[in-house]
N, C-alpha and C. Protein backbone atom coordinates (compact mmCIF):
# COMPACT_ATOMS: atom_id res chain seq x y z
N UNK A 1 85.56 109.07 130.06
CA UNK A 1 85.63 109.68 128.74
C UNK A 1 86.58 108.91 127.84
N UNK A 2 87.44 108.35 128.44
CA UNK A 2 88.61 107.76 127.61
C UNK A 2 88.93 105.97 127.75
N UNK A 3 87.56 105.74 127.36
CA UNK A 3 86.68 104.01 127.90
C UNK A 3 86.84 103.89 126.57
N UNK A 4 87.59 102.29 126.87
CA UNK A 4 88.34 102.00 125.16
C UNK A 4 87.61 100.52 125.42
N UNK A 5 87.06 99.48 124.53
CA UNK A 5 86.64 98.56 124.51
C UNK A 5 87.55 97.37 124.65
N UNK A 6 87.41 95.92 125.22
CA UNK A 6 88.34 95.11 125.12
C UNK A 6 87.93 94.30 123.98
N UNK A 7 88.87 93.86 123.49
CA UNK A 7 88.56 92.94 122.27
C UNK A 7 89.43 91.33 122.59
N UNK A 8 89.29 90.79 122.36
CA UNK A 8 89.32 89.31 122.61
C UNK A 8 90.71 89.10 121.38
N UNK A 9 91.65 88.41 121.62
CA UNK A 9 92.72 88.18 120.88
C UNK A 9 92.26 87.35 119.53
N UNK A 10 91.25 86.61 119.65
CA UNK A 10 90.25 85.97 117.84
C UNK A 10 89.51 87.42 117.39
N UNK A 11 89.18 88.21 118.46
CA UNK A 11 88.62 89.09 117.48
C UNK A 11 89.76 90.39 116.82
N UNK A 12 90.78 90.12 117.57
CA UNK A 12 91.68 91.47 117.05
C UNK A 12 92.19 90.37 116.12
N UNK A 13 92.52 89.33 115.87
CA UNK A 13 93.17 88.37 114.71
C UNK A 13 92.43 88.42 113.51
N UNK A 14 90.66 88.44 113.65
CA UNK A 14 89.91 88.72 112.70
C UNK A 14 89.54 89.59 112.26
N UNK A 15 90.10 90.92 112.74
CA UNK A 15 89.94 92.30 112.52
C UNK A 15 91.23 92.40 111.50
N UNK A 16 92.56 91.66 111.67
CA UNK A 16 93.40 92.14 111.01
C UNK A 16 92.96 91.02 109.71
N UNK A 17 92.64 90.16 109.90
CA UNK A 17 92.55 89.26 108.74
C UNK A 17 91.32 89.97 107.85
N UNK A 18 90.20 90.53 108.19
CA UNK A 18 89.50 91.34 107.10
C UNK A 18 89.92 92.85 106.50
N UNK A 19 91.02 93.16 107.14
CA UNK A 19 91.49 94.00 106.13
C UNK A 19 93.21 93.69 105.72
N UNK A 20 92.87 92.38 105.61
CA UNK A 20 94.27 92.01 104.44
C UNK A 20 95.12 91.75 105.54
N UNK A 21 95.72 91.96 106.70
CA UNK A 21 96.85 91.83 107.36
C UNK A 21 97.26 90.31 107.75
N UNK A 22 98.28 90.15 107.49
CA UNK A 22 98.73 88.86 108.14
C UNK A 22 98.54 88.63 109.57
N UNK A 23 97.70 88.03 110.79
CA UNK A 23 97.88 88.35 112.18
C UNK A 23 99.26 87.50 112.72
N UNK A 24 100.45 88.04 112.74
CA UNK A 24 101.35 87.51 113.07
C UNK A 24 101.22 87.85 114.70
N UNK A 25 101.93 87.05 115.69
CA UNK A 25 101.66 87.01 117.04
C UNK A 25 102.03 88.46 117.71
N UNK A 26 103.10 89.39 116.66
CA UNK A 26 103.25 90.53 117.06
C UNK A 26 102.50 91.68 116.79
N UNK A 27 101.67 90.99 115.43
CA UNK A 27 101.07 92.15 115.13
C UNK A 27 99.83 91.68 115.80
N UNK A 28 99.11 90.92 116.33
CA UNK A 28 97.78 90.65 117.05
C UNK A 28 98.02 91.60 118.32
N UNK A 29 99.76 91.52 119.01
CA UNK A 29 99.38 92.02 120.26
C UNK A 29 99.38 93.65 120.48
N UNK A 30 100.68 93.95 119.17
CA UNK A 30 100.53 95.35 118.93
C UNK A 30 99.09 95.78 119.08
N UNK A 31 98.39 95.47 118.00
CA UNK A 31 97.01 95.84 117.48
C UNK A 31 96.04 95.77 118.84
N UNK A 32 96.25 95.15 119.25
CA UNK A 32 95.51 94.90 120.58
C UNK A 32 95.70 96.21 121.51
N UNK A 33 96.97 95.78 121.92
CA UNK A 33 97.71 97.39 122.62
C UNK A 33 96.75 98.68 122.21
N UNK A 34 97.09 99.15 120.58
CA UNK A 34 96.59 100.32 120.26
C UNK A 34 95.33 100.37 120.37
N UNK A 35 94.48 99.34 119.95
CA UNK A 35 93.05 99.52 120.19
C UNK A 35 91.98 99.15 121.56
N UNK A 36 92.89 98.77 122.11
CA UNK A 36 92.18 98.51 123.43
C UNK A 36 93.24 99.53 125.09
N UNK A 37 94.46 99.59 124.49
CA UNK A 37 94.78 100.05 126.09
C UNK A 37 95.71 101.22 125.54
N UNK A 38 95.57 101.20 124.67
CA UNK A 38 96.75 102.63 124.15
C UNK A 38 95.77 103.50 123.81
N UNK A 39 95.81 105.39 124.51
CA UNK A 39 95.34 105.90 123.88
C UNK A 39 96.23 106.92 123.50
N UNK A 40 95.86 107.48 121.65
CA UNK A 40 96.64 107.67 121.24
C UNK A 40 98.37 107.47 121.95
N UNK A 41 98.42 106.86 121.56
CA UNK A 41 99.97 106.57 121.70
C UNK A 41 100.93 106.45 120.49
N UNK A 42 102.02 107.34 120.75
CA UNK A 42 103.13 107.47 119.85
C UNK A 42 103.99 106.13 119.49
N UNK A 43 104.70 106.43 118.28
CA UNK A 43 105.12 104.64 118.57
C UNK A 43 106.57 104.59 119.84
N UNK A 44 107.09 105.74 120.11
CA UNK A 44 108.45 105.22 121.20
C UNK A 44 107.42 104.82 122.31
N UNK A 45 105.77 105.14 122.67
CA UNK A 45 105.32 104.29 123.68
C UNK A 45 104.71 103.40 123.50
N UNK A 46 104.23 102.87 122.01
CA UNK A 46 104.26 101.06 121.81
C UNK A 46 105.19 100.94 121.96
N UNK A 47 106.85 101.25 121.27
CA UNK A 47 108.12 100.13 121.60
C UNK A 47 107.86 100.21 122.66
N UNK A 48 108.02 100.97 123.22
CA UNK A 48 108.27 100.86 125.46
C UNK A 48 107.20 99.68 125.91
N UNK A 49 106.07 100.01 125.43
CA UNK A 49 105.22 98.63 125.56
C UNK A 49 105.93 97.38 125.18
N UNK A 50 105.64 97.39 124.06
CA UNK A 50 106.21 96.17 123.13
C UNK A 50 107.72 95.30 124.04
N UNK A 51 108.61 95.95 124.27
CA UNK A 51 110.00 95.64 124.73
C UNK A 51 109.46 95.47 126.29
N UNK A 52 107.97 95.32 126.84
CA UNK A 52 107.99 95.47 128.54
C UNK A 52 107.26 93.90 128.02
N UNK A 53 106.35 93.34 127.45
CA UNK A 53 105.22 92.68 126.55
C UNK A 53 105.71 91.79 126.16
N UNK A 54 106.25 91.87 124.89
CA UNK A 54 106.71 91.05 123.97
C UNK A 54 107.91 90.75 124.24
N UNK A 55 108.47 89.48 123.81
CA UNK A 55 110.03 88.85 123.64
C UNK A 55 110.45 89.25 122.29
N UNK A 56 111.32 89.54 122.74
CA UNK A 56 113.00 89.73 121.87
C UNK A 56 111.87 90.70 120.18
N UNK A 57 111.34 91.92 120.41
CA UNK A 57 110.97 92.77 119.52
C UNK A 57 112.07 93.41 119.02
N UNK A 58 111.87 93.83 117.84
CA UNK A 58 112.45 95.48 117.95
C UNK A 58 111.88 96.71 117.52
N UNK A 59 112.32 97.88 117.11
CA UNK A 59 111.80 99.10 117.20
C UNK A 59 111.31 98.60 115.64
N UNK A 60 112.31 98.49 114.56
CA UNK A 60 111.81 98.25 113.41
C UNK A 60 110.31 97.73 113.19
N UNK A 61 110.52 96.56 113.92
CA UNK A 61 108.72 95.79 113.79
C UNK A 61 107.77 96.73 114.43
N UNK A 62 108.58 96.94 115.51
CA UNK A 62 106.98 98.04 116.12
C UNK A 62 106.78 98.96 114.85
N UNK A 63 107.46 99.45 114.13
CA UNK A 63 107.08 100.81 113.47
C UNK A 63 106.61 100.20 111.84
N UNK A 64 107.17 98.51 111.64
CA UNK A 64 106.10 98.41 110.58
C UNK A 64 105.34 97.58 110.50
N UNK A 65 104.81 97.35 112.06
CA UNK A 65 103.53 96.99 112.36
C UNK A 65 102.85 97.94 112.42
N UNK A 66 103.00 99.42 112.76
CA UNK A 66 102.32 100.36 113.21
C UNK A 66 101.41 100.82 111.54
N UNK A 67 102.88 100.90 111.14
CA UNK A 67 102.40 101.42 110.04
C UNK A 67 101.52 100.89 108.59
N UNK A 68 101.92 99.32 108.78
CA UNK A 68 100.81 98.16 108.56
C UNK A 68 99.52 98.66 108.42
N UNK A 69 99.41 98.21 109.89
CA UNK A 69 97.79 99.19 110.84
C UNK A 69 97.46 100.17 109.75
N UNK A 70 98.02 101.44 110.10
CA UNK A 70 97.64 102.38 109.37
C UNK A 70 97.26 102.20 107.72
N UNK A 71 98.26 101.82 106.96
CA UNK A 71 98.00 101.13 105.98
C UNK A 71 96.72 100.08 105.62
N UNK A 72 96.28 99.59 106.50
CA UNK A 72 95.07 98.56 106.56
C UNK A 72 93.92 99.30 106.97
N UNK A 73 94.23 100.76 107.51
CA UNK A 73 92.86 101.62 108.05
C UNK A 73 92.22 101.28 109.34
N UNK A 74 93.19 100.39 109.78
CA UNK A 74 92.89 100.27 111.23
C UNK A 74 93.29 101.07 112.35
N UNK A 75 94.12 101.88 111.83
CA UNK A 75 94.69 103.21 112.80
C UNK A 75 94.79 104.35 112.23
N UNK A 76 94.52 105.76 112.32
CA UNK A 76 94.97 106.88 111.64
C UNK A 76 95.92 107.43 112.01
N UNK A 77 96.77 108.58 111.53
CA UNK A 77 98.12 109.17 112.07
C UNK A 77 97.82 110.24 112.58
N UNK A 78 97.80 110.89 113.55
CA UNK A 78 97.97 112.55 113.48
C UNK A 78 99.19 113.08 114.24
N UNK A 79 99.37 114.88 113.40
CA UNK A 79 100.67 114.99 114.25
C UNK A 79 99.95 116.67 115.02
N UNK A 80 100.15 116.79 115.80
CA UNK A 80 100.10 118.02 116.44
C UNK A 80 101.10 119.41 115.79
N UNK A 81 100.35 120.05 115.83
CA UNK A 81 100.97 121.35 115.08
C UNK A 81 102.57 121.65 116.26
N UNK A 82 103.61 122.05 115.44
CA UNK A 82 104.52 121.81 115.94
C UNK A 82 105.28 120.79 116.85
N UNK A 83 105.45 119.59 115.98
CA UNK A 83 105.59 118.65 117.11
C UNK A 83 105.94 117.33 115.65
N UNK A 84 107.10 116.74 116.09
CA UNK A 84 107.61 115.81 115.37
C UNK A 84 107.14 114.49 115.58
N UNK A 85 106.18 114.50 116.65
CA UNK A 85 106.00 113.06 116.81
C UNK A 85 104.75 112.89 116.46
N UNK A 86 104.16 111.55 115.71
CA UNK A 86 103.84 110.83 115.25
C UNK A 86 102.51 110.33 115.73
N UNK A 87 101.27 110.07 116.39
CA UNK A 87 100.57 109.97 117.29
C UNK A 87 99.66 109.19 116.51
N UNK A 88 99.29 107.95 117.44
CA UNK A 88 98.61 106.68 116.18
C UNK A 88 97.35 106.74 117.05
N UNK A 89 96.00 106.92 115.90
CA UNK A 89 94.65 106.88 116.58
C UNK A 89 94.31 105.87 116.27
N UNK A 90 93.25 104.99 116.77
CA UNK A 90 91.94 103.63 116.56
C UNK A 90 90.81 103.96 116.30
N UNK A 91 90.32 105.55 116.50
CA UNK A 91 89.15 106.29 116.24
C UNK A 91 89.63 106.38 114.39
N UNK A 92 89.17 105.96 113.71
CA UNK A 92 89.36 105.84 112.24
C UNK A 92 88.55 106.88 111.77
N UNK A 93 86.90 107.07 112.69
CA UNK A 93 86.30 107.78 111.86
C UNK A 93 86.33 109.22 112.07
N UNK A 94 85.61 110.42 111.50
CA UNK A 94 86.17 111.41 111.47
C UNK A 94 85.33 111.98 112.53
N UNK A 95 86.36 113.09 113.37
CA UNK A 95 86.39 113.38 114.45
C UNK A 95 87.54 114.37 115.06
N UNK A 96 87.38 115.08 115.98
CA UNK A 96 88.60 116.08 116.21
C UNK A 96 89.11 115.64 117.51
N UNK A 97 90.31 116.92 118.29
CA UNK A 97 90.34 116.51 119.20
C UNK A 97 91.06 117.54 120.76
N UNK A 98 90.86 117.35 121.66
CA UNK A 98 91.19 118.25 122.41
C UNK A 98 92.46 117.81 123.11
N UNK A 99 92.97 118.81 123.18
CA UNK A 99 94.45 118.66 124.03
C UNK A 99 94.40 119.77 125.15
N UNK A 100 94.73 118.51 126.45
CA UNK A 100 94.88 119.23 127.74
C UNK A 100 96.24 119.50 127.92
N UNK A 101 96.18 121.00 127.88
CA UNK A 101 97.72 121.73 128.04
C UNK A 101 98.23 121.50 129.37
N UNK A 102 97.25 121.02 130.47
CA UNK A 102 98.32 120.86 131.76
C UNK A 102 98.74 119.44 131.55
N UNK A 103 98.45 118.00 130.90
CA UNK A 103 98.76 116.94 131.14
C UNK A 103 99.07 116.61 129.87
N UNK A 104 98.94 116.88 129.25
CA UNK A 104 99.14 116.89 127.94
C UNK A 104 98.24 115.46 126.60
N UNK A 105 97.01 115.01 127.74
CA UNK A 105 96.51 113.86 126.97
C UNK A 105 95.59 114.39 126.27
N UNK A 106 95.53 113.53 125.07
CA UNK A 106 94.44 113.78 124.13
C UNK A 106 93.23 113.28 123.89
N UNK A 107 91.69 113.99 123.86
CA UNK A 107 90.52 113.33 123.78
C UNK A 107 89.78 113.41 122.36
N UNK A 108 89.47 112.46 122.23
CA UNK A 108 88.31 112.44 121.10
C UNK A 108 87.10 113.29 121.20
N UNK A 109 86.74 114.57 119.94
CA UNK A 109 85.61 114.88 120.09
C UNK A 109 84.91 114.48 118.84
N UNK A 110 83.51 114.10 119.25
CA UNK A 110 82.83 113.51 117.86
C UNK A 110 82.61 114.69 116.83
N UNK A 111 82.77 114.16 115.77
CA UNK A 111 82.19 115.17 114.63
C UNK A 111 81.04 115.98 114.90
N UNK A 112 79.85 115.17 115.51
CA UNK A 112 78.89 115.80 115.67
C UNK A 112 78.74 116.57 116.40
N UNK A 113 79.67 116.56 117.29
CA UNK A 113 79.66 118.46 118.63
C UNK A 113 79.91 119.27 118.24
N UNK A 114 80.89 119.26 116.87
CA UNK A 114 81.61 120.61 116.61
C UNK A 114 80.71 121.56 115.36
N UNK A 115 80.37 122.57 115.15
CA UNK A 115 80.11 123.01 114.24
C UNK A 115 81.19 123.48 113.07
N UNK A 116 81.67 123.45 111.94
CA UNK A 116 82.40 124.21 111.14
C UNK A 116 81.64 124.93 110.40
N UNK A 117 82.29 125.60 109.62
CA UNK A 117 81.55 126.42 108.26
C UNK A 117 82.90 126.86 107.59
N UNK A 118 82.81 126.12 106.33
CA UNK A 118 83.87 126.64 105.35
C UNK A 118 83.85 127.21 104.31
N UNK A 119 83.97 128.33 104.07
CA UNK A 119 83.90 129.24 102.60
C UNK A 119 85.37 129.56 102.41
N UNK A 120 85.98 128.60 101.57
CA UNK A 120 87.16 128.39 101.05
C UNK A 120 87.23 128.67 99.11
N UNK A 121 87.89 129.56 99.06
CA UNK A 121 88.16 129.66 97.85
C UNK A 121 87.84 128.47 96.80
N UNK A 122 87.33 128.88 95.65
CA UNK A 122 87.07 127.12 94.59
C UNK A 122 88.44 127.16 94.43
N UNK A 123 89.60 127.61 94.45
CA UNK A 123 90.59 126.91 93.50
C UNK A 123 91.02 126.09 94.81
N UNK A 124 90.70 126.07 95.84
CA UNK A 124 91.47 124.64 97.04
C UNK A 124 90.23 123.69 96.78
N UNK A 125 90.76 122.75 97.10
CA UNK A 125 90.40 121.37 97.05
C UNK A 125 90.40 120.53 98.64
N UNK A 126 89.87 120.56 99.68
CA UNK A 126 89.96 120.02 100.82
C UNK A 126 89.47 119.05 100.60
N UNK A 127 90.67 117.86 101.14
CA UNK A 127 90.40 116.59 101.44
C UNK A 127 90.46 116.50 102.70
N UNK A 128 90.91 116.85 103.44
CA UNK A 128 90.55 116.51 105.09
C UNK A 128 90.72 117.60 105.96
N UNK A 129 90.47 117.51 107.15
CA UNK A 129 90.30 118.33 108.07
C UNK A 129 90.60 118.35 109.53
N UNK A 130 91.86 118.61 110.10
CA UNK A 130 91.75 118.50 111.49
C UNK A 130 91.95 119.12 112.24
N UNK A 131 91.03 119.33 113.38
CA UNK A 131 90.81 120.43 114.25
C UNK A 131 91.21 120.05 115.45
N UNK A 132 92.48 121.23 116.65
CA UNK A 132 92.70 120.61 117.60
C UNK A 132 92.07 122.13 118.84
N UNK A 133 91.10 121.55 119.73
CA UNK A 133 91.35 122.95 120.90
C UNK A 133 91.82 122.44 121.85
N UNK A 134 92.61 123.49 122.17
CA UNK A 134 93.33 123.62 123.72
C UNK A 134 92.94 124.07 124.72
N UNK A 135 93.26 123.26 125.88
CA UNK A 135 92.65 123.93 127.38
C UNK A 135 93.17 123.18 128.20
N UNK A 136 91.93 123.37 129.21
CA UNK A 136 92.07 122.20 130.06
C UNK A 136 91.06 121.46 130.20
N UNK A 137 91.25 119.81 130.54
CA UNK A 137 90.14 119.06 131.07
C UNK A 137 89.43 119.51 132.18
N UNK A 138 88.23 119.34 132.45
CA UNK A 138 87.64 119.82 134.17
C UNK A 138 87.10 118.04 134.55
N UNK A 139 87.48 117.65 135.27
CA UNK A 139 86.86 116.31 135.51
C UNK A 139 85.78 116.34 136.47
């Protein structure tokens, strides 16, 4: 369920180069990390990556490389309801997601499984939408 694609270090270089990013050698491997072996991952577990990975990083670059990414639309942010941390997705497009309360990892569900229905007052204005259920995984 949680089968992430490998991408080739020219193609994560040319991924950042079509949406504007400089591919500097840290940000190719970051980017790599998040989109191929990180799922959702917070950024204290890219630094932890990054500082196991990379030579002589620091937290600063991890977090504005991260946020680069995001900025370029190559990653989205989400935060979990009550919860300060930060959680960087590669799934860009729209989609929800489930959280297993015994392990605490998070899965992608496609837009298209879920049904909504919204009858929201005209005076709100919804621009986005994110939906989290809780349980457990059954493998």
């Amino acid at each position: 369920m949680k089968n992430k694609a490998f991408l080739s270090t020219d193609l994560v270089q040319k991924k950042l180069q079509e949406a504007g990013v400089q591919p500097t050698l840290q940000r190719i491997a970051i980017c790599k990390y998040v989109l191929c072996e990180g799922d959702h991952p917070t950024a204290e577990q890219v630094t932890k990556w990054a500082e196991k990975n990379l030579e002589k990083i620091s937290q600063a670059t991890v977090y504005n490389t991260l946020n680069t990414l995001v900025d370029a639309g190559l990653l989205r942010t989400f935060k979990l309801p009550h919860s300060e941390k930060v959680i960087y997705d590669c799934n860009t497009h729209d989609h929800y997601h489930f959280l297993d309360e015994a392990s605490g990892s998070l899965y992608d569900i496609e837009a298209k499984d879920v049904s909504v229905e919204m009858k929201m007052p005209h005076q709100f204005k919804v621009n986005s939408m994110e939906i989290v259920f809780k349980g457990n995984f059954k493998s």
